[in-house]
C-alpha atoms as a PDB file:
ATOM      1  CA  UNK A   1     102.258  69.820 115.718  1.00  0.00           C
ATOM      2  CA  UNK A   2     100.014  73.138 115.508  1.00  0.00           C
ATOM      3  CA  UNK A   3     101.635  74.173 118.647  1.00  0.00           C
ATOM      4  CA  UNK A   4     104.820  73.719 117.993  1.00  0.00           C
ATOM      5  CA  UNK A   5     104.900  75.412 114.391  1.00  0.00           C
ATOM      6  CA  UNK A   6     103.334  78.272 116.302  1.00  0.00           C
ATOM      7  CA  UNK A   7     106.118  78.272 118.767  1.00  0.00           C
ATOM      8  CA  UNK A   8     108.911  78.195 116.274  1.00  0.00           C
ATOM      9  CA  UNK A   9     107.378  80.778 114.341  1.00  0.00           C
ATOM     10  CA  UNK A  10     107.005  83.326 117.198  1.00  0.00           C
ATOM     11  CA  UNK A  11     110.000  82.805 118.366  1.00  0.00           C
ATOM     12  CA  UNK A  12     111.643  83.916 114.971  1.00  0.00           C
ATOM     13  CA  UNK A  13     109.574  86.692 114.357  1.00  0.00           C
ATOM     14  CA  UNK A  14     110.565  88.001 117.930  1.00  0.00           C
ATOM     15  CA  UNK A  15     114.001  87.453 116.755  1.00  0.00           C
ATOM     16  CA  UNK A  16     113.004  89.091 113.551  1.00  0.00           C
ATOM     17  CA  UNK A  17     111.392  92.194 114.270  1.00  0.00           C
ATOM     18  CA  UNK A  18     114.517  93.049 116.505  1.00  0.00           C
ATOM     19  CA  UNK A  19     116.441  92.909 113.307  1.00  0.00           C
ATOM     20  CA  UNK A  20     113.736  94.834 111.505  1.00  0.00           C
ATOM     21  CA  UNK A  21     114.076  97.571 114.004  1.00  0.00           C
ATOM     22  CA  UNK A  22     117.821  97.929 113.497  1.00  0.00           C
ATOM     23  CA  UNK A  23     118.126  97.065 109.569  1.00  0.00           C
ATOM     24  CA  UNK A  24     116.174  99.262 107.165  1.00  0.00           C
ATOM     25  CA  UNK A  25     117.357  96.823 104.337  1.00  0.00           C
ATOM     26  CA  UNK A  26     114.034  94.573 106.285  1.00  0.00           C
ATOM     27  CA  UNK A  27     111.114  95.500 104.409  1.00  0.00           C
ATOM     28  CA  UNK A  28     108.796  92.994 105.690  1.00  0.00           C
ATOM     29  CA  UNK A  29     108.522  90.467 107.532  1.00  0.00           C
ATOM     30  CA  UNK A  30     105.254  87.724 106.969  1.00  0.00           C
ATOM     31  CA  UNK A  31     104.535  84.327 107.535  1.00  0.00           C
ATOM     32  CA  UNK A  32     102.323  81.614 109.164  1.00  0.00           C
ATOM     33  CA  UNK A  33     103.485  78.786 111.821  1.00  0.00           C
ATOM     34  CA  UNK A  34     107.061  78.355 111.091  1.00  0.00           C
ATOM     35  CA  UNK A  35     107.039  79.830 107.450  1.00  0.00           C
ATOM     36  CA  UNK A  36     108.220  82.445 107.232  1.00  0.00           C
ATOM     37  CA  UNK A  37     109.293  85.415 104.640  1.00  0.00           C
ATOM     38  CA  UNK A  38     111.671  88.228 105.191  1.00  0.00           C
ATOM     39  CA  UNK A  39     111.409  90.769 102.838  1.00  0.00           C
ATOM     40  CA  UNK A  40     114.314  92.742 101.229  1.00  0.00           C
ATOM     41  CA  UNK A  41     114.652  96.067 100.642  1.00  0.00           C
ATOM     42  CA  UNK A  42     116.866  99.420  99.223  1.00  0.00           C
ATOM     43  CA  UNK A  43     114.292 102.277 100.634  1.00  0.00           C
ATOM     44  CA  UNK A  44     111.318 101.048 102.496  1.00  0.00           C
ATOM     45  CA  UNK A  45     109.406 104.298 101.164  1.00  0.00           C
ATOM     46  CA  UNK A  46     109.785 102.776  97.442  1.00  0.00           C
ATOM     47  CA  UNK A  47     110.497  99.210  98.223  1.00  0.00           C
ATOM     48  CA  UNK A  48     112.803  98.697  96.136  1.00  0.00           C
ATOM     49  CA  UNK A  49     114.046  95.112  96.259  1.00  0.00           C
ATOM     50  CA  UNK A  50     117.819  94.052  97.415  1.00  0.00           C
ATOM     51  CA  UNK A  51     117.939  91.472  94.982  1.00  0.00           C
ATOM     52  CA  UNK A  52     121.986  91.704  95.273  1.00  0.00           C
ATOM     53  CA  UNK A  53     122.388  92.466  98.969  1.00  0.00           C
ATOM     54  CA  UNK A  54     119.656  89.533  99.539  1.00  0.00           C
ATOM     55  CA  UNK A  55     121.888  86.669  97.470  1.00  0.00           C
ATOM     56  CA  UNK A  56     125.129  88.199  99.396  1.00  0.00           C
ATOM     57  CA  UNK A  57     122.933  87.552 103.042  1.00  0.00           C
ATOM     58  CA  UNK A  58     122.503  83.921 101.449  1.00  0.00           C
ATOM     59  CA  UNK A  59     125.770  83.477 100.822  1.00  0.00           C
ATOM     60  CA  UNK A  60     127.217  84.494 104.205  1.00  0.00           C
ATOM     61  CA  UNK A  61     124.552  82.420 106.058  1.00  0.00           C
ATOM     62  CA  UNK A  62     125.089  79.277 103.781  1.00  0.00           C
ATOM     63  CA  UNK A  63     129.086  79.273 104.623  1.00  0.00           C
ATOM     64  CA  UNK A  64     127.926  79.596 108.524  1.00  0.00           C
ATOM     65  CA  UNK A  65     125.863  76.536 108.376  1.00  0.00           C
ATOM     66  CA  UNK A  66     122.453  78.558 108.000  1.00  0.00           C
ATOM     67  CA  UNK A  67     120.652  77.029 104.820  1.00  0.00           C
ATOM     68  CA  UNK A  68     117.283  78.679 103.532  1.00  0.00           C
ATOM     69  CA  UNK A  69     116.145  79.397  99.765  1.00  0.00           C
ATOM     70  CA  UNK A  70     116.233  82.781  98.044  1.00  0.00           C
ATOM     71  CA  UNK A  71     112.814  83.622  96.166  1.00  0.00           C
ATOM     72  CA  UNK A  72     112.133  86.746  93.959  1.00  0.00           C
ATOM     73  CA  UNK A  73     115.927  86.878  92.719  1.00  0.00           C
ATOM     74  CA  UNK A  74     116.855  87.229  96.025  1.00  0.00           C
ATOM     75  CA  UNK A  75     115.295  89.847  97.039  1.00  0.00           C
ATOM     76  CA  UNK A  76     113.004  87.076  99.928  1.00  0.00           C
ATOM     77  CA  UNK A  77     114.261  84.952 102.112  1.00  0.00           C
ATOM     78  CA  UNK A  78     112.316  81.986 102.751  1.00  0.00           C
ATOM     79  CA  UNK A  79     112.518  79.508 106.369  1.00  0.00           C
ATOM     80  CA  UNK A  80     110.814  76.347 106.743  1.00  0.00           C
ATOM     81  CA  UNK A  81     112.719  75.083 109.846  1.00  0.00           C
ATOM     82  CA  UNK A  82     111.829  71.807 110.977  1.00  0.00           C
ATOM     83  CA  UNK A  83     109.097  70.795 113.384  1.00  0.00           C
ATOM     84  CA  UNK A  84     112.148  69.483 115.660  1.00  0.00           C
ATOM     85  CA  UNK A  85     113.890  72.967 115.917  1.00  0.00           C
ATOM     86  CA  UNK A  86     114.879  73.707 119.339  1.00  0.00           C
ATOM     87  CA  UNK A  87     114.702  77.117 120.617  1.00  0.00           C
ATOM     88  CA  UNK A  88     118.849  77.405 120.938  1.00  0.00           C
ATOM     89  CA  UNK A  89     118.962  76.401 117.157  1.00  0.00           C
ATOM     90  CA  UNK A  90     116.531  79.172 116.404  1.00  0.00           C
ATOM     91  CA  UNK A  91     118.683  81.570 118.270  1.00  0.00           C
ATOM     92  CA  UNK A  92     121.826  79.978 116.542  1.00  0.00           C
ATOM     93  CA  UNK A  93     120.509  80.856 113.051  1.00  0.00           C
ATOM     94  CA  UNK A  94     118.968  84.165 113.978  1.00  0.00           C
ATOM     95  CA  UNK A  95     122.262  85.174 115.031  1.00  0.00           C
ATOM     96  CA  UNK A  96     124.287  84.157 111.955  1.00  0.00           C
ATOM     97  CA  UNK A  97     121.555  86.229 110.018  1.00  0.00           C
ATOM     98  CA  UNK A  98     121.911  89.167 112.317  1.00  0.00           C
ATOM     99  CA  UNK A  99     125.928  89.119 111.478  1.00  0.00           C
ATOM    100  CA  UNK A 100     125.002  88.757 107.734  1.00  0.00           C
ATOM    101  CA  UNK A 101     122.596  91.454 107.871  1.00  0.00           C
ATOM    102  CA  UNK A 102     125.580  93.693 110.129  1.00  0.00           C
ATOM    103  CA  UNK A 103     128.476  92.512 107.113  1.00  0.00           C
ATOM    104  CA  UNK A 104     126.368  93.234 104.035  1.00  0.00           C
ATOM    105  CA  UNK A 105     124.439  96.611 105.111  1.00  0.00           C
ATOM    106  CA  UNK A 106     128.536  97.705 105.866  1.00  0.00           C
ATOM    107  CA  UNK A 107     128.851  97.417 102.507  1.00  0.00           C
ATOM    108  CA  UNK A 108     126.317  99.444 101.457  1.00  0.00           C
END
């Protein structure tokens, strides 16, 4: 089970940090195994949280199929995928969050 929650993890972090890279609104991005925590934010400089922006990301996600919980008003979002996870459904849901991140930071 170690092995696995390390594989899930990594895999979405990967997935992650390429979002990180294109969306400034990512302030963070921290976890262990397959818990993990992306951090929202207005101005990485300040870090500001995205408390609205983050429940909007939520919302798009959760009509796409992609559930996770908001913590900190919002402003985290919090994945605890299951040990049974395949790799395609990691890439599934990283997607849907990449076209949340793409729709809400158009907003902006």
């Amino acid at each position: 089970m170690p092995a696995k929650a390390r594989a899930i993890g990594t895999r979405m972090r990967e997935r992650l940090a390429s979002l990180m890279q294109r969306y400034e609104m990512i302030g963070d991005v921290r976890g262990r195994g397959q818990l993990i925590g992306v951090e929202l934010v207005r101005d990485r400089q300040r870090k500001e949280p995205a408390c609205e922006e983050g429940r909007a990301i939520g919302r798009y996600c959760f009509e796409r199929g992609l559930i996770f919980s908001l913590r900190r008003n919002g402003s985290v979002l919090r994945f605890v995928p299951p040990a049974t996870t395949s790799a395609d459904q990691i890439d599934r849901a990283m997607d849907i969050l990449g076209a949340a991140f793409e729709t809400v930071s158009a907003r902006a």
